[in-house]
N, C-alpha and C. Protein backbone atom coordinates (compact mmCIF):
# COMPACT_ATOMS: atom_id res chain seq x y z
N UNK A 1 49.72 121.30 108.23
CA UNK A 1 50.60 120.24 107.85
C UNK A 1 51.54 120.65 106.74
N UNK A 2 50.97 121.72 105.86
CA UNK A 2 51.65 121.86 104.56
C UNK A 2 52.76 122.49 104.76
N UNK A 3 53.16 123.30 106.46
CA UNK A 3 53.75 124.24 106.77
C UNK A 3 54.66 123.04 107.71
N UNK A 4 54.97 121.82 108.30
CA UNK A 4 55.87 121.12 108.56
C UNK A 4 56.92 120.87 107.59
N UNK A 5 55.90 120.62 106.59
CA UNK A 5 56.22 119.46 105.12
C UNK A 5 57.51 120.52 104.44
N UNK A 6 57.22 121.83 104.78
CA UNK A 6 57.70 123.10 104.04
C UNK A 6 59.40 123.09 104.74
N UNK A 7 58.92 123.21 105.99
CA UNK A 7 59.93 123.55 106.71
C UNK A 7 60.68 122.03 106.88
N UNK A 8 60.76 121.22 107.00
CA UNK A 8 61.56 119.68 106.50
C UNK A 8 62.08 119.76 105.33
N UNK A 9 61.37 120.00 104.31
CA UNK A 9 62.30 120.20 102.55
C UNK A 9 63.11 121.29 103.01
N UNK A 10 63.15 122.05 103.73
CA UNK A 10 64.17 123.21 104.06
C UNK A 10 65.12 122.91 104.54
N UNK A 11 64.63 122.50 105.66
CA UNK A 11 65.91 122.00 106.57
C UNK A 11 66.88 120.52 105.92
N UNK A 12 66.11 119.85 105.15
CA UNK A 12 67.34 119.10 104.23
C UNK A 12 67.93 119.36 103.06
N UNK A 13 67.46 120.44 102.79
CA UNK A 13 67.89 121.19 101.37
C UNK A 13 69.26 122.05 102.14
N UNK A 14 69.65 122.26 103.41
CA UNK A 14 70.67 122.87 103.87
C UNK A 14 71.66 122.43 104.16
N UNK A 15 71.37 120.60 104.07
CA UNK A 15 72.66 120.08 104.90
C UNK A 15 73.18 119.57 103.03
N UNK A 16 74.51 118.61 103.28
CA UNK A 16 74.41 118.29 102.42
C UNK A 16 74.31 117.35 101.31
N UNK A 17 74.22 117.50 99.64
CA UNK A 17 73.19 116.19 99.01
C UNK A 17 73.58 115.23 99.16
N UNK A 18 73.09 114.78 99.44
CA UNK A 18 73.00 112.96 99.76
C UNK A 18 74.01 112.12 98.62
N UNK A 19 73.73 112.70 97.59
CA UNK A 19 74.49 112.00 96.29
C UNK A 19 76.02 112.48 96.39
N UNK A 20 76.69 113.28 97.31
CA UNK A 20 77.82 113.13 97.67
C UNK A 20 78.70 112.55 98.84
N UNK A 21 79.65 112.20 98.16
CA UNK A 21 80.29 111.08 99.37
C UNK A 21 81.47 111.90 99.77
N UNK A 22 81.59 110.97 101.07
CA UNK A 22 83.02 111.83 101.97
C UNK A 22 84.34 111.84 101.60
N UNK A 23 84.94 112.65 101.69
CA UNK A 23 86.45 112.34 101.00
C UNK A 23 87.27 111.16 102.00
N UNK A 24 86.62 110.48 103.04
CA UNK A 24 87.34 109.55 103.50
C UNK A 24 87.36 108.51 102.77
N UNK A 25 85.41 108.51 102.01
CA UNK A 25 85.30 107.14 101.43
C UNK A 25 85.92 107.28 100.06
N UNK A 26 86.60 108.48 99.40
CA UNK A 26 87.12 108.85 98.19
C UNK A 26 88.37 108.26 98.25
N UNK A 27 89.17 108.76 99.65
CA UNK A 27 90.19 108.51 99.78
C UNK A 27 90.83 106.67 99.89
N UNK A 28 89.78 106.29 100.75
CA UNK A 28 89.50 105.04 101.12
C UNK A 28 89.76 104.20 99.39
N UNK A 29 89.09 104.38 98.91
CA UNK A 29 89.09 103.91 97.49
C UNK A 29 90.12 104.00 96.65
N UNK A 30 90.70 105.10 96.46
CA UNK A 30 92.12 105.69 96.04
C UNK A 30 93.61 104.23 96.82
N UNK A 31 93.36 104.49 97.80
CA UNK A 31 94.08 103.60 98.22
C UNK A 31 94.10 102.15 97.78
N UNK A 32 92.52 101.86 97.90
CA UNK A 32 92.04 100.14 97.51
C UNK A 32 92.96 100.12 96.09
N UNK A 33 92.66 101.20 95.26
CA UNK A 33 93.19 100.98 93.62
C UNK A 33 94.43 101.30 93.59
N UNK A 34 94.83 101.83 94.26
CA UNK A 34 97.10 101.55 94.36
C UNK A 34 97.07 100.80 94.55
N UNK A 35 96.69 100.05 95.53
CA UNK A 35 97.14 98.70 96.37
C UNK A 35 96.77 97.77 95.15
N UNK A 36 95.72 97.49 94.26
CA UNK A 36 95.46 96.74 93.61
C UNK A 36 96.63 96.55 92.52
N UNK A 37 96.78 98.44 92.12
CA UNK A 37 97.37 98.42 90.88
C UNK A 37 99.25 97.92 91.41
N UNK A 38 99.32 98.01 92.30
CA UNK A 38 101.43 97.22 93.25
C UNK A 38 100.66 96.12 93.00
N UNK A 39 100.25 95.27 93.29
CA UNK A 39 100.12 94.12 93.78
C UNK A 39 99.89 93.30 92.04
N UNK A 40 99.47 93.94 91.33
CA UNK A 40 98.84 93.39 89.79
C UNK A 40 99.85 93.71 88.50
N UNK A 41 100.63 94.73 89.00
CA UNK A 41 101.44 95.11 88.42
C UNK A 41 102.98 95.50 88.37
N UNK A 42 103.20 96.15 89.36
CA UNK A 42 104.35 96.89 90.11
C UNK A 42 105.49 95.34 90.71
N UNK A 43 104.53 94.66 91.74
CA UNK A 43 104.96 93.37 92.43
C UNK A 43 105.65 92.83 91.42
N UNK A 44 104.95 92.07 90.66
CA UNK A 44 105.95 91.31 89.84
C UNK A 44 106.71 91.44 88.71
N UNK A 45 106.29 92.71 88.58
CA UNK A 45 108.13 93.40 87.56
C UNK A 45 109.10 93.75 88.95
N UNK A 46 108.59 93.81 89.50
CA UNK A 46 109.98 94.09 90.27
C UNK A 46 110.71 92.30 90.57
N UNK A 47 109.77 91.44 90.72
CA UNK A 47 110.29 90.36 90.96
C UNK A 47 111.09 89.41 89.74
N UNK A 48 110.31 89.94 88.54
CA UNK A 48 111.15 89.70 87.55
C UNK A 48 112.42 90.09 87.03
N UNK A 49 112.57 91.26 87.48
CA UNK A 49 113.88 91.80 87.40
C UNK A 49 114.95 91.17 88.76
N UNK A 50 114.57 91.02 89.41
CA UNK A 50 115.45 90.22 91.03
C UNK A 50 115.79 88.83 90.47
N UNK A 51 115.14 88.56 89.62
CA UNK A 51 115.25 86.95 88.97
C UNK A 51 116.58 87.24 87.55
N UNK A 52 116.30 88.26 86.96
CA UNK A 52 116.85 88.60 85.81
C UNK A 52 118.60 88.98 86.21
N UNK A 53 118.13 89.48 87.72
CA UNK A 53 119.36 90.07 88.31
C UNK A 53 120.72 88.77 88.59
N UNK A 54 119.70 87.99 89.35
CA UNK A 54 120.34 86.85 90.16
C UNK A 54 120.83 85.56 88.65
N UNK A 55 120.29 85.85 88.24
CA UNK A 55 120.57 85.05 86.45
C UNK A 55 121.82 85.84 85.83
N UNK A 56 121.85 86.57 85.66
CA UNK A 56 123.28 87.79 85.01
C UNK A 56 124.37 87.64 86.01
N UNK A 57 124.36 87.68 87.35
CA UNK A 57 125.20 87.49 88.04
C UNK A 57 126.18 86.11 87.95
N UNK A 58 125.08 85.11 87.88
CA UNK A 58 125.63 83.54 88.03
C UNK A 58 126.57 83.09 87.09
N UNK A 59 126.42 84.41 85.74
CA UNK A 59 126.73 83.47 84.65
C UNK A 59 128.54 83.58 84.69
N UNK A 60 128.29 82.25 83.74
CA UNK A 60 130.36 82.50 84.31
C UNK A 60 130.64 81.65 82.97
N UNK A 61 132.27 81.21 83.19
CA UNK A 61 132.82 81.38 81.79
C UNK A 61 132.33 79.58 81.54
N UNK A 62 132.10 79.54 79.80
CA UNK A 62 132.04 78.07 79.13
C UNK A 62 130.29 78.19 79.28
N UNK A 63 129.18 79.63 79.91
CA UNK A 63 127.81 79.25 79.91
C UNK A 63 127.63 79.69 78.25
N UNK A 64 126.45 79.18 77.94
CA UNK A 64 125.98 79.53 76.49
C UNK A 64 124.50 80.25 76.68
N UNK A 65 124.46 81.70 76.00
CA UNK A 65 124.04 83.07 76.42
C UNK A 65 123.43 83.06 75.27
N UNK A 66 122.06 83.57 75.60
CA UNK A 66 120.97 84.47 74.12
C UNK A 66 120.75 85.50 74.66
N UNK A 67 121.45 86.59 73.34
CA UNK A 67 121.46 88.17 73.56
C UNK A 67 119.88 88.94 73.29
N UNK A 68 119.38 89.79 73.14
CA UNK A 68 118.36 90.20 72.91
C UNK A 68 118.33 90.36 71.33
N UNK A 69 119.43 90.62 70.87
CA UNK A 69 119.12 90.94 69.05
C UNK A 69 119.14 88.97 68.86
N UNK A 70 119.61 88.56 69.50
CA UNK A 70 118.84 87.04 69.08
C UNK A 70 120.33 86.22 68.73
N UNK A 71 121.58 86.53 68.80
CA UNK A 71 122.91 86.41 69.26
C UNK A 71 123.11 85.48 69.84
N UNK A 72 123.46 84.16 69.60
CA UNK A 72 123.88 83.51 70.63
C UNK A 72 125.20 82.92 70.66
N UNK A 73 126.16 82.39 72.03
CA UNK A 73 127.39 82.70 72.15
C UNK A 73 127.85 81.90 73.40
N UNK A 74 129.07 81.72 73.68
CA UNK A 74 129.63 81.14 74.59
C UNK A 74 130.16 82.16 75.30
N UNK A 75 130.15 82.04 76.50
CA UNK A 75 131.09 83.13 77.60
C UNK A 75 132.35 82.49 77.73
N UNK A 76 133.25 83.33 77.59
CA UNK A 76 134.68 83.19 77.68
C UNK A 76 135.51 83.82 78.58
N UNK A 77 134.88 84.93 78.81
CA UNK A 77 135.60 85.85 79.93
C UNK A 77 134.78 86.84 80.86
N UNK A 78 134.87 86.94 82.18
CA UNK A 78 133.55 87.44 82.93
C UNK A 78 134.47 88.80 83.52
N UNK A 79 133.76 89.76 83.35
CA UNK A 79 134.43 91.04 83.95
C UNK A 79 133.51 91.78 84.55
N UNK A 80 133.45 92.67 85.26
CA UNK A 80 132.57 93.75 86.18
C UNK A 80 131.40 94.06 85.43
N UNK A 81 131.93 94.78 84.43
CA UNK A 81 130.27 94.97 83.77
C UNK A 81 130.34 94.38 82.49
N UNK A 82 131.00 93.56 81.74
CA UNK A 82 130.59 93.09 81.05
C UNK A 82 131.23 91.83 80.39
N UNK A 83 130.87 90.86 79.31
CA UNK A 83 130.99 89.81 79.11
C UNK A 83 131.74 89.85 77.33
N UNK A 84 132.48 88.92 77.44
CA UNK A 84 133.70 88.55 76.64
C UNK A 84 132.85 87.27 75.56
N UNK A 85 132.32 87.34 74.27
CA UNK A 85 131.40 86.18 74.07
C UNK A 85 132.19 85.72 72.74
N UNK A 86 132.24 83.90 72.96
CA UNK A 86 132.56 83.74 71.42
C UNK A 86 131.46 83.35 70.44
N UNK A 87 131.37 83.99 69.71
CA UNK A 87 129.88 83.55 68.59
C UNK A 87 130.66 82.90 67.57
N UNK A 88 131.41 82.85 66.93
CA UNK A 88 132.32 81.85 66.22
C UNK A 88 133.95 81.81 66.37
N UNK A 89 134.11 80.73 65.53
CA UNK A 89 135.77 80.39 65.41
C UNK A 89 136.72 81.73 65.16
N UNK A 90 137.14 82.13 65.78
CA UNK A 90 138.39 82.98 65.70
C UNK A 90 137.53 84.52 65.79
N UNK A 91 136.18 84.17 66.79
CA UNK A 91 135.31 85.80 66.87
C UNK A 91 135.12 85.76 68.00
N UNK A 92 135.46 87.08 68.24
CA UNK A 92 135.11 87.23 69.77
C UNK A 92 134.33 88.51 70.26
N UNK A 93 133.53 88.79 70.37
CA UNK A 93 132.81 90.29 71.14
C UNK A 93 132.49 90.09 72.71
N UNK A 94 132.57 91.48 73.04
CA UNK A 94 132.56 91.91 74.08
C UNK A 94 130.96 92.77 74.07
N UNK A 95 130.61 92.27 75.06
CA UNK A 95 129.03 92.56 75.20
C UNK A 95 128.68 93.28 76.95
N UNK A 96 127.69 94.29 76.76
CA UNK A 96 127.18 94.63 78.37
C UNK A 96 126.73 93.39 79.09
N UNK A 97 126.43 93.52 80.80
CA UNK A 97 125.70 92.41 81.06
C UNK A 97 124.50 91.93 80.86
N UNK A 98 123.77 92.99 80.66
CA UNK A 98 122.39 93.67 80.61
C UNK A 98 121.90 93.20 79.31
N UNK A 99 122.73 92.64 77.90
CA UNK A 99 122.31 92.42 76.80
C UNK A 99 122.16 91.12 77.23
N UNK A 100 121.98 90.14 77.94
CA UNK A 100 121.82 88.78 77.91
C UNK A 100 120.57 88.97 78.20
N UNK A 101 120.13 87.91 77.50
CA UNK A 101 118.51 87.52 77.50
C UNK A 101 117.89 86.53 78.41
N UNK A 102 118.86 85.44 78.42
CA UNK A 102 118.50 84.12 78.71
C UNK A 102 119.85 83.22 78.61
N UNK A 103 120.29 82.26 79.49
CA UNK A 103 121.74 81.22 79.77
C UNK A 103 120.56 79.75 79.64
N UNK A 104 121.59 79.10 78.44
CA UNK A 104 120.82 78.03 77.91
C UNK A 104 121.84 77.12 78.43
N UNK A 105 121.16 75.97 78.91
CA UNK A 105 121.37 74.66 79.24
C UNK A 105 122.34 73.84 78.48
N UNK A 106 123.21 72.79 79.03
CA UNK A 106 123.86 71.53 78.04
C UNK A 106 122.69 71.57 77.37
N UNK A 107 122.63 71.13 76.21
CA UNK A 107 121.85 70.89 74.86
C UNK A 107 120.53 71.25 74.75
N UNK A 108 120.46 72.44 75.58
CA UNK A 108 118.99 73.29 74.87
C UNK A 108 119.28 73.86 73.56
N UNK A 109 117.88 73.90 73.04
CA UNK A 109 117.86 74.22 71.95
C UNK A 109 117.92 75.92 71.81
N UNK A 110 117.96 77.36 71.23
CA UNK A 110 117.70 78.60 71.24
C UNK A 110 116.10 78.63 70.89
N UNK A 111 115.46 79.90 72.06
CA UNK A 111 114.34 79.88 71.70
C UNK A 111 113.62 80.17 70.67
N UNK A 112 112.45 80.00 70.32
CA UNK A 112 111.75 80.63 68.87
C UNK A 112 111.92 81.84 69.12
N UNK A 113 111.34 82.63 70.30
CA UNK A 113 110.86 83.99 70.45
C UNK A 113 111.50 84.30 71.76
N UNK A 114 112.83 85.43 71.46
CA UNK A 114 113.42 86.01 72.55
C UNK A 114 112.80 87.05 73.42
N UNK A 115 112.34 86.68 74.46
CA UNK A 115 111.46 87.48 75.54
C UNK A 115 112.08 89.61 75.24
């Protein structure tokens, strides 16, 4: 019997250990965690920017604009890439499109904390 027992620990000592897995199920997994990490992450910055996009586009002249340094201003003149703003009486700058933060409402207030 001791000479079955011998030759069985042999013959599974050749194939291989058990405590390793297949690179399908490696691969398999790899995939699960992209897919997790688009879907948790990737997805909705991209959708935030399509929102950010379609917001910069709309804006047109007489909207009232918060810049990122915290700037805020009336649009006066709309050009290809960029925007014509009055921040006071007899001031006028010219700004990218890309510096707008946020287009505030008839009588919203400016936010505490510019995103």
């Amino acid at each position: 019997m001791s000479g079955w027992n011998g030759c069985l620990l042999g013959m599974a000592g050749q194939g291989a250990p058990s405590d390793q897995q297949s690179p399908v199920f490696m691969i398999g997994w790899l995939v699960i965690m992209l897919a997790i990490f688009y879907m948790l992450l990737v997805r909705p910055q991209q959708k935030r920017e399509k929102e950010r996009q379609r917001m910069i586009e709309s804006i047109k002249s007489g909207d009232r604009v918060v810049f990122g340094g915290g700037i805020i201003g009336v649009v006066t003149n709309v050009k290809d890439k960029t925007f014509t703003i009055k921040i006071a009486d007899k001031v006028k700058v010219e700004v990218v499109r890309g510096a707008v933060s946020r287009v505030l409402s008839r009588g919203e207030s400016p936010p505490e904390d510019v995103e």
